[in-house]
N, C-alpha and C. Protein backbone atom coordinates (compact mmCIF):
# COMPACT_ATOMS: atom_id res chain seq x y z
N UNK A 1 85.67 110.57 110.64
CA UNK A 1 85.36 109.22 110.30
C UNK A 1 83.94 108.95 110.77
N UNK A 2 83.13 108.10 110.03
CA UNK A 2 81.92 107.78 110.13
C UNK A 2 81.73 106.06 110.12
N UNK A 3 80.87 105.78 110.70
CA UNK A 3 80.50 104.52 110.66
C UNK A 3 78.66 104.33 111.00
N UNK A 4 78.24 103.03 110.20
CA UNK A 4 76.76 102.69 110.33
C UNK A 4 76.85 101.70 110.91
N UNK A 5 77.96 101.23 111.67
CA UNK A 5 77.68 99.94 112.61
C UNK A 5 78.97 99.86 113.61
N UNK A 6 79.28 98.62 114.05
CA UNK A 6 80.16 98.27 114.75
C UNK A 6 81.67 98.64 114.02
N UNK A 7 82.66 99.49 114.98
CA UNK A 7 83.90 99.57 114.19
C UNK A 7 84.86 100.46 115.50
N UNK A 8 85.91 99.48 115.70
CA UNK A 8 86.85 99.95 116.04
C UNK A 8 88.09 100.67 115.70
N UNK A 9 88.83 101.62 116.62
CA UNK A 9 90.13 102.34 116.39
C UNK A 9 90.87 101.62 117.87
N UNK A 10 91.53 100.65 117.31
CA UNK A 10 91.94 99.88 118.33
C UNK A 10 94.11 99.80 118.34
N UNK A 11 94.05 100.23 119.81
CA UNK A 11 95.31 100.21 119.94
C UNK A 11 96.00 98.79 120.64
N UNK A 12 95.39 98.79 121.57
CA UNK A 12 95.58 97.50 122.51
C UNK A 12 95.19 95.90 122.86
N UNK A 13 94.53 95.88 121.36
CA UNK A 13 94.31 94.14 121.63
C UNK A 13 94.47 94.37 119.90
N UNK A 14 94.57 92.53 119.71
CA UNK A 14 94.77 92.04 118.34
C UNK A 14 93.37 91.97 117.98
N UNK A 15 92.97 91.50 116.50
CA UNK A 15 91.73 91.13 115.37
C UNK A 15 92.28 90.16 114.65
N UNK A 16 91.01 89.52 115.13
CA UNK A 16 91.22 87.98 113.97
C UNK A 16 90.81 87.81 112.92
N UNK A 17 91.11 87.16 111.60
CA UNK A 17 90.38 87.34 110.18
C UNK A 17 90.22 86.00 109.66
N UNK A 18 89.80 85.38 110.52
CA UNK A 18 89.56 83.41 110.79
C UNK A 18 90.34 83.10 109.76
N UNK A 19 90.64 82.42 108.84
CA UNK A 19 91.29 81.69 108.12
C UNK A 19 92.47 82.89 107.47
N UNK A 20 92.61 83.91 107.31
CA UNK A 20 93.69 85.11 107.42
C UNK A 20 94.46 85.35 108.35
N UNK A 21 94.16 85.00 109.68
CA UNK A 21 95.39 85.05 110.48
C UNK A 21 95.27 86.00 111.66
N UNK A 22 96.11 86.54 112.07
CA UNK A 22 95.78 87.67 113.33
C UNK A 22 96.17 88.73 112.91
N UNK A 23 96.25 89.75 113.69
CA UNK A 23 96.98 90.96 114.05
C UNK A 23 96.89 91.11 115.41
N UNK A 24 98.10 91.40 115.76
CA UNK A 24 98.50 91.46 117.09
C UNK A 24 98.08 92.54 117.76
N UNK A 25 98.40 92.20 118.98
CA UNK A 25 98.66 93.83 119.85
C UNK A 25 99.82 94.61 119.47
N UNK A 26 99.11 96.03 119.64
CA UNK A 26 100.02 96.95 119.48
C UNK A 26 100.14 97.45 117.74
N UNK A 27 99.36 96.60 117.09
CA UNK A 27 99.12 96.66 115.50
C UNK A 27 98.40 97.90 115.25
N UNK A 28 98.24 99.19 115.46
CA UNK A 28 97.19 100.64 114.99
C UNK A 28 96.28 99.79 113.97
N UNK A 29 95.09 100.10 114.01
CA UNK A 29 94.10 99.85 112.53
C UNK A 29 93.18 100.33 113.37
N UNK A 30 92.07 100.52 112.16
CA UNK A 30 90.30 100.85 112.26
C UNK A 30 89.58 99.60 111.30
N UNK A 31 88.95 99.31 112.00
CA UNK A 31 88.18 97.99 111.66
C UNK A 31 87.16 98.10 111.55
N UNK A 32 86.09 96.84 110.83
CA UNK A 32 84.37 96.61 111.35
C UNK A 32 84.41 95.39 112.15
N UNK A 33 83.52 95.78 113.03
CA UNK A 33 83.05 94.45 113.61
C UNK A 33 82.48 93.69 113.24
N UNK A 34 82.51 93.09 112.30
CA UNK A 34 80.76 92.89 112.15
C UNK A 34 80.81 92.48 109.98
N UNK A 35 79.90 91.61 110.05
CA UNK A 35 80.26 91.10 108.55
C UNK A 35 79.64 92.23 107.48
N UNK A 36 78.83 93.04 107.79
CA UNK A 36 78.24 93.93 107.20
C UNK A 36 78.56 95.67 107.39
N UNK A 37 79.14 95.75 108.19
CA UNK A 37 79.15 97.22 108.77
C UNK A 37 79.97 97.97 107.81
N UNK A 38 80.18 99.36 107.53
CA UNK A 38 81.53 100.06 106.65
C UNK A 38 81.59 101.40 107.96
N UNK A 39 82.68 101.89 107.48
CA UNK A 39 83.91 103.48 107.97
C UNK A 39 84.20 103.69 106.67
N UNK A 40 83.65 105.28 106.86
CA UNK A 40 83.93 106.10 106.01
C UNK A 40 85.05 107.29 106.71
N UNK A 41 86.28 107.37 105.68
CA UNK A 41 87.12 107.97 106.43
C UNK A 41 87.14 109.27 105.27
N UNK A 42 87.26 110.31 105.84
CA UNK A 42 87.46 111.80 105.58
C UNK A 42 88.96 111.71 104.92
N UNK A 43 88.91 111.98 103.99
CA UNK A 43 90.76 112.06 103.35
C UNK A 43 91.16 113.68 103.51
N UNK A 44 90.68 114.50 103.48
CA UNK A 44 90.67 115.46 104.11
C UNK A 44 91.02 116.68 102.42
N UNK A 45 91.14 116.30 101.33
CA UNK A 45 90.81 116.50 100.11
C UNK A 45 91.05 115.52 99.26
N UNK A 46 91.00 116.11 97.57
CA UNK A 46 91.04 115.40 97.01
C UNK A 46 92.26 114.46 96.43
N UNK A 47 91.68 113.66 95.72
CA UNK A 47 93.03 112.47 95.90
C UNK A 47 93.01 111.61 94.35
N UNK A 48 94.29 111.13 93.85
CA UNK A 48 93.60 110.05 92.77
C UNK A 48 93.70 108.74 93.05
N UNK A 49 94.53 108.56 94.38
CA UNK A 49 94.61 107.52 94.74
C UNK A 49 94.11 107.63 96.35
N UNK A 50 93.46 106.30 96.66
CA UNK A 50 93.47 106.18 98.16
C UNK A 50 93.78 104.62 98.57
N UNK A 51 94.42 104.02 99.21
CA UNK A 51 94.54 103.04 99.89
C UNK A 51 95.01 102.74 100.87
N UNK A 52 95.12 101.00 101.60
CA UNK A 52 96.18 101.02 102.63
C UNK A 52 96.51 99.70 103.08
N UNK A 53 97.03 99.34 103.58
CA UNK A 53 97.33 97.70 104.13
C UNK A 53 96.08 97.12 105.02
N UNK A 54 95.30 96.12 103.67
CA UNK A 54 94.26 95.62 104.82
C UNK A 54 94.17 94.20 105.10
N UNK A 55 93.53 93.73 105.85
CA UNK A 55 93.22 92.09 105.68
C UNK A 55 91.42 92.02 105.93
N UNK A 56 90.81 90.90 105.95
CA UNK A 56 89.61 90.70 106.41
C UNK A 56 89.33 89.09 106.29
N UNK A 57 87.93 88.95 106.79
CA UNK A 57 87.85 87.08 107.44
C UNK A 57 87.24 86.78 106.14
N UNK A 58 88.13 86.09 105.08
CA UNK A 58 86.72 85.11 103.91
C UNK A 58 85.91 84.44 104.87
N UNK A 59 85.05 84.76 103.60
CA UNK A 59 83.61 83.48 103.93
C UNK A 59 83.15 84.64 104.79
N UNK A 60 83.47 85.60 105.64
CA UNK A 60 82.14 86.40 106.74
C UNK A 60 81.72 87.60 105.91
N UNK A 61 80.64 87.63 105.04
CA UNK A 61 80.84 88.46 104.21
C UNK A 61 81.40 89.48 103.25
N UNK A 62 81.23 90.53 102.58
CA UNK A 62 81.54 91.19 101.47
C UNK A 62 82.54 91.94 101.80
N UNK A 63 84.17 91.84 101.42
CA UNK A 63 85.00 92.94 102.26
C UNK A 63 84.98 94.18 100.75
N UNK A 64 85.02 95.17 100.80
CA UNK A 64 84.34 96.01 99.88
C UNK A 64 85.18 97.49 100.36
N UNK A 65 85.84 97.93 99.23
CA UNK A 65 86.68 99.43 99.63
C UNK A 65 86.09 100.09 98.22
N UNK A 66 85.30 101.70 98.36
CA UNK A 66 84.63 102.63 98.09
C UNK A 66 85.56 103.93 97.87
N UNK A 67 85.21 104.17 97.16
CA UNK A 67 85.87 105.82 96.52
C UNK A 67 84.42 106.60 96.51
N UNK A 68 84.59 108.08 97.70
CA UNK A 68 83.26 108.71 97.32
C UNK A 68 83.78 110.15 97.07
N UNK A 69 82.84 111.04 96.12
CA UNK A 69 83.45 112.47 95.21
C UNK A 69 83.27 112.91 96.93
N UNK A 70 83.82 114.18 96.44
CA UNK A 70 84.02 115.51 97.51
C UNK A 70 82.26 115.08 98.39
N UNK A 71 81.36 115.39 97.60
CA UNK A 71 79.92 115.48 98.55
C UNK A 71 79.41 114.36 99.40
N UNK A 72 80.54 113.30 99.42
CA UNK A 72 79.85 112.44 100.26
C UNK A 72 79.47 110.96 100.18
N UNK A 73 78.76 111.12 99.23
CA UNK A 73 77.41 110.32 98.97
C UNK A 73 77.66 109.76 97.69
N UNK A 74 78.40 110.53 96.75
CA UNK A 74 78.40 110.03 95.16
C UNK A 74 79.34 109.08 94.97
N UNK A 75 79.06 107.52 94.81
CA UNK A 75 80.30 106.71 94.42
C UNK A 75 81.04 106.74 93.45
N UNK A 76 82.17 106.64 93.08
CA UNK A 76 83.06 107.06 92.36
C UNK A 76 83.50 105.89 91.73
N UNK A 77 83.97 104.78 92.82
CA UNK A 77 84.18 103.00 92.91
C UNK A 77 83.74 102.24 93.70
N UNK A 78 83.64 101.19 93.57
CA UNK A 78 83.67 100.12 94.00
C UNK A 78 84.00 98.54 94.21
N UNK A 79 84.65 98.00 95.11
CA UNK A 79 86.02 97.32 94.55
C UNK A 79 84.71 95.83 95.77
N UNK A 80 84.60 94.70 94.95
CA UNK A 80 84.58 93.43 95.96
C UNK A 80 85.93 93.02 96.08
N UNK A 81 86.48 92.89 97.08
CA UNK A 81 88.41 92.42 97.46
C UNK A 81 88.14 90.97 96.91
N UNK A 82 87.05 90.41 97.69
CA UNK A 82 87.15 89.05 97.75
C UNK A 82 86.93 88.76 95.95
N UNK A 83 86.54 89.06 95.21
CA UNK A 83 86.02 88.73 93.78
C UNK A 83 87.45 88.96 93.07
N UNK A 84 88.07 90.47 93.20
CA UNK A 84 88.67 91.26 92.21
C UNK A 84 89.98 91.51 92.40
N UNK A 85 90.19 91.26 94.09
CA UNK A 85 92.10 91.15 94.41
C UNK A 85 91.75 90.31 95.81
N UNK A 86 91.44 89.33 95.94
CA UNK A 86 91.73 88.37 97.05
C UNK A 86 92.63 88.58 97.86
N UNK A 87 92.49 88.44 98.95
CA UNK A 87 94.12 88.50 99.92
C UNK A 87 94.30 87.09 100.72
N UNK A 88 95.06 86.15 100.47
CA UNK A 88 94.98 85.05 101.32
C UNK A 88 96.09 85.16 102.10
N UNK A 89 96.20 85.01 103.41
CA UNK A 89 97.24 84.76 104.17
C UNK A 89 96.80 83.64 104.86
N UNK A 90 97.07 82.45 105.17
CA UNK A 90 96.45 81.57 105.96
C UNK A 90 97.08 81.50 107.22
N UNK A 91 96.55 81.88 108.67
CA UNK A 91 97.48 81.50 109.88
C UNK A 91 98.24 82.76 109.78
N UNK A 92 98.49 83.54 108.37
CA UNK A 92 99.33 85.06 108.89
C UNK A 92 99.41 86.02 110.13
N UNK A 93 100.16 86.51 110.64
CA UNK A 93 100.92 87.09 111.70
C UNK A 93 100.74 88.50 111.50
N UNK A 94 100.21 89.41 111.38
CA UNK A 94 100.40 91.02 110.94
C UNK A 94 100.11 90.66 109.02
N UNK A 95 99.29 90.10 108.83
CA UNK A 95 99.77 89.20 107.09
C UNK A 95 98.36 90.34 106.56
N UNK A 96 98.99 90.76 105.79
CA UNK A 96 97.62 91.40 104.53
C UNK A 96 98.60 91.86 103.10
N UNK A 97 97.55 92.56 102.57
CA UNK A 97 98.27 93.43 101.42
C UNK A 97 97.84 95.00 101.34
N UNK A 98 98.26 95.37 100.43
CA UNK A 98 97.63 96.66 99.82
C UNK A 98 96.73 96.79 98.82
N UNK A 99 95.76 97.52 99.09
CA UNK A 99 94.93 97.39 98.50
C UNK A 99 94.04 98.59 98.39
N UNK A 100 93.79 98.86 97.09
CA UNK A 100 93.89 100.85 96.65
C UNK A 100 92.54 100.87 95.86
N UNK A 101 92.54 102.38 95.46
CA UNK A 101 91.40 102.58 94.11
C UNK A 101 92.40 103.69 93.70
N UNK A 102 92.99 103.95 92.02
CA UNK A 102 93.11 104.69 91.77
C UNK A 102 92.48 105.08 90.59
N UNK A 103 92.46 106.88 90.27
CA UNK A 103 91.72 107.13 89.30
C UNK A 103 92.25 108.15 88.61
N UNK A 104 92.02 108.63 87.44
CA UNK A 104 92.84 109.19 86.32
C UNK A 104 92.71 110.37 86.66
N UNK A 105 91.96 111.13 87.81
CA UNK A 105 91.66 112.35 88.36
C UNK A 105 91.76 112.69 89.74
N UNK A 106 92.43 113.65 90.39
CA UNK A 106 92.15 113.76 91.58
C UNK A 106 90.49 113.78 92.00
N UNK A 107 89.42 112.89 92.34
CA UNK A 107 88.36 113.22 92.48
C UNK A 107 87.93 112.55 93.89
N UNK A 108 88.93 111.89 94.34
CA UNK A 108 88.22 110.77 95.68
C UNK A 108 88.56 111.87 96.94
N UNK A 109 87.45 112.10 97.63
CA UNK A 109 87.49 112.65 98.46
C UNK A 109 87.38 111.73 100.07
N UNK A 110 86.76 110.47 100.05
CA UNK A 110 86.32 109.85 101.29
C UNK A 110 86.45 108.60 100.32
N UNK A 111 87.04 107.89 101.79
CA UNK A 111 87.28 106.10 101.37
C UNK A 111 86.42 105.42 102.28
N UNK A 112 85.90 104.23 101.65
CA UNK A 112 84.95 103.76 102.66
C UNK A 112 85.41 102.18 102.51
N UNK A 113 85.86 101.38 104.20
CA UNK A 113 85.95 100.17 103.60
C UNK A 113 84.37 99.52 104.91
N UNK A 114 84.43 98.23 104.24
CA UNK A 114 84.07 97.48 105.28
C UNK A 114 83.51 96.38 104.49
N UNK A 115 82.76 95.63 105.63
CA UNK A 115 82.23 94.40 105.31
C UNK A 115 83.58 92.90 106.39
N UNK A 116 82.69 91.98 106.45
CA UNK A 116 83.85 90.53 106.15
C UNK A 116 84.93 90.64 107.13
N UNK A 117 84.54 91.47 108.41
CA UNK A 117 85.52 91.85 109.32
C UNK A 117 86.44 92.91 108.84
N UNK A 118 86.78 93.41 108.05
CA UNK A 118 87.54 94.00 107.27
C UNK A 118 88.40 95.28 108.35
N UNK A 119 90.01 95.40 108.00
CA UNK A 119 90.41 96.32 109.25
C UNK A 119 91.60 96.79 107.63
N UNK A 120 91.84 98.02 108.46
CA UNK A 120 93.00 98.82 107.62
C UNK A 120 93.75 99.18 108.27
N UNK A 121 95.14 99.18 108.15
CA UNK A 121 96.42 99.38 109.14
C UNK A 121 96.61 101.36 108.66
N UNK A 122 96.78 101.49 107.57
CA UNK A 122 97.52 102.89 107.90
C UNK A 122 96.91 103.22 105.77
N UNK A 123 96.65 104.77 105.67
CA UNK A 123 95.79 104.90 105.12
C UNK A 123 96.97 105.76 103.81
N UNK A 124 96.70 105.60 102.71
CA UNK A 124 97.89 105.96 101.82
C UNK A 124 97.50 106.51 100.64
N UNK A 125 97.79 108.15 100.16
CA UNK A 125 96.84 108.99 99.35
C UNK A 125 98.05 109.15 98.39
N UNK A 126 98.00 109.54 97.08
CA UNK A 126 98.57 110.36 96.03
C UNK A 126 97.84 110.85 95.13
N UNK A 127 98.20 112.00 94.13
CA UNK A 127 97.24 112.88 93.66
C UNK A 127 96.49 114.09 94.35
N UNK A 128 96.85 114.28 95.55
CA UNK A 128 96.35 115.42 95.91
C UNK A 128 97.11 117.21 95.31
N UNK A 129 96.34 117.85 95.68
CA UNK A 129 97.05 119.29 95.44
C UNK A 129 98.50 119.28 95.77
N UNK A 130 98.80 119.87 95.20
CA UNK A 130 100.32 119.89 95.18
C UNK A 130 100.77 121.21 94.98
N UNK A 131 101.78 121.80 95.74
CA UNK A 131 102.65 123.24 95.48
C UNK A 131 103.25 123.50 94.96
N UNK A 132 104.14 122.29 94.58
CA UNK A 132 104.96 122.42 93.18
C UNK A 132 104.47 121.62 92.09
N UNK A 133 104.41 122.07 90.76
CA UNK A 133 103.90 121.30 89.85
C UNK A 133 105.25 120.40 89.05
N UNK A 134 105.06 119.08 88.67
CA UNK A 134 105.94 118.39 88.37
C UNK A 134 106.19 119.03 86.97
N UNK A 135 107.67 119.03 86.01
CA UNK A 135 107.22 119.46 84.46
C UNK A 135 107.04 118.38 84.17
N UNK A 136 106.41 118.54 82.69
CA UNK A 136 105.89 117.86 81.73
C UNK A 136 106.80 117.45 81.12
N UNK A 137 106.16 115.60 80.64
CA UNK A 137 107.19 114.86 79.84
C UNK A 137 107.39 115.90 78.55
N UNK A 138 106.33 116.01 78.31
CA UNK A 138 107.11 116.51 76.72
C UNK A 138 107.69 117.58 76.30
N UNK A 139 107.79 119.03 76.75
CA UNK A 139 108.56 119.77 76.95
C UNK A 139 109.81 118.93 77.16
N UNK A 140 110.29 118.11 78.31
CA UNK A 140 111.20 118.03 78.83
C UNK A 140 112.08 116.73 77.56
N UNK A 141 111.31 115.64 76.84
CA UNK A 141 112.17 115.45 75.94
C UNK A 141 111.72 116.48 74.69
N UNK A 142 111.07 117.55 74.27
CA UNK A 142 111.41 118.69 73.69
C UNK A 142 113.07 119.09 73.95
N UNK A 143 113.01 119.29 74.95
CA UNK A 143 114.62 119.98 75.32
C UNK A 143 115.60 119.01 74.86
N UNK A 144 116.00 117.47 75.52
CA UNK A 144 116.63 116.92 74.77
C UNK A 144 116.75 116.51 74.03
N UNK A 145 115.74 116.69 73.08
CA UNK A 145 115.79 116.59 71.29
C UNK A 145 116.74 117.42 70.64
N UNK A 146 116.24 118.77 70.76
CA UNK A 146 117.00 120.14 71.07
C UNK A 146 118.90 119.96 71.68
N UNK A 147 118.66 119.84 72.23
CA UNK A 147 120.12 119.68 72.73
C UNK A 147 121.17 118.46 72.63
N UNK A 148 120.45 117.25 71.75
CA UNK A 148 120.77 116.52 71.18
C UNK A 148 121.22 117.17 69.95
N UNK A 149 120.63 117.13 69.37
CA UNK A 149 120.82 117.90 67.53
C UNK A 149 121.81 119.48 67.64
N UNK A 150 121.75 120.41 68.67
CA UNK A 150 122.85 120.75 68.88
C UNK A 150 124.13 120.33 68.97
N UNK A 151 124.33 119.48 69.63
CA UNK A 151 125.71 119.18 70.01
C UNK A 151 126.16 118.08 68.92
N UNK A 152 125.64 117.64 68.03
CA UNK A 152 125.31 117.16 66.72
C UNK A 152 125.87 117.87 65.82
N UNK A 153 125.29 119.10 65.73
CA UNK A 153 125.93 119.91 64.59
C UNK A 153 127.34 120.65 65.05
N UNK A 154 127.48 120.68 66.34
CA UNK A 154 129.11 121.51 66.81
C UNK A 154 129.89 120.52 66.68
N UNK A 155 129.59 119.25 66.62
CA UNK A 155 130.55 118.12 66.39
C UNK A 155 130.70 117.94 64.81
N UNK A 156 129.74 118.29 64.49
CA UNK A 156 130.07 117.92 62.92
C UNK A 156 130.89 119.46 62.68
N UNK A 157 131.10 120.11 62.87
CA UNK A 157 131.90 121.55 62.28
C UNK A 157 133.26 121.35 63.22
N UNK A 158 133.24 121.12 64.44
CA UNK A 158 134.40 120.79 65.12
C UNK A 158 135.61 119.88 64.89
């Protein structure tokens, strides 16, 4: 994990998101301090999805979650929360949502949030490599087409 400013991995005290509410003690997250700062977190390969349960303070600047390719540096996305999926909790208690980038390719290698106080509870990938490959829809109603129209014709001779 990387950061260009203020940002905690905080176990033992709560974060406030002024008009969003708290998070308590004992709540796990990685946060910014700070209305401007981002964390860039290592997903550790590639992914088509990355997200996770966040909240952040409206009004203290830009809360902003980033999709970057394998090298780093190349943006992939870019999401304003506050513009494009708002999260209001007012006075909320542990209160946020989820809030993702997905893409038609495994290509996101590093997620970057920050801005607007912005904190993320627990970090949530799909699309990565996989060992077993799922089958394919269409083969698979191939087959029950197939085995429809079989048992079709043994009924009609039966």
């Amino acid at each position: 994990m990387t950061s260009d400013g203020p940002w905690c991995h905080d176990y033992d005290r709560g974060t406030g998101f002024g008009s969003n509410g708290f998070w308590v003690i004992g709540f796990s997250l990685i946060s910014v301090n700070s209305r401007t700062a981002v964390i860039t977190i290592d997903l550790g390969s590639l992914h088509g999805m990355a997200g996770g349960f966040v909240n952040y303070a409206p009004g203290f600047g830009v809360p902003e979650m980033t999709a970057l390719a394998a090298d780093g540096t190349t943006v992939l996305e870019t999401h304003d929360l506050s513009n494009e999926a708002p999260i209001a909790t007012p006075g909320g208690n542990n209160a946020g949502a989820f809030r993702g980038i997905q893409r038609a390719s495994a290509d996101i290698r590093y997620l970057r949030i920050g801005g607007s106080f912005m904190a993320m509870h627990d970090i949530t990938l799909d699309g990565g490599a996989s060992g077993v490959p799922e089958p394919s829809t269409l083969p698979m109603l191939g087959a029950a087409a197939l085995a429809t129209v079989l048992l079709r014709r043994r009924i009609e001779r039966g």
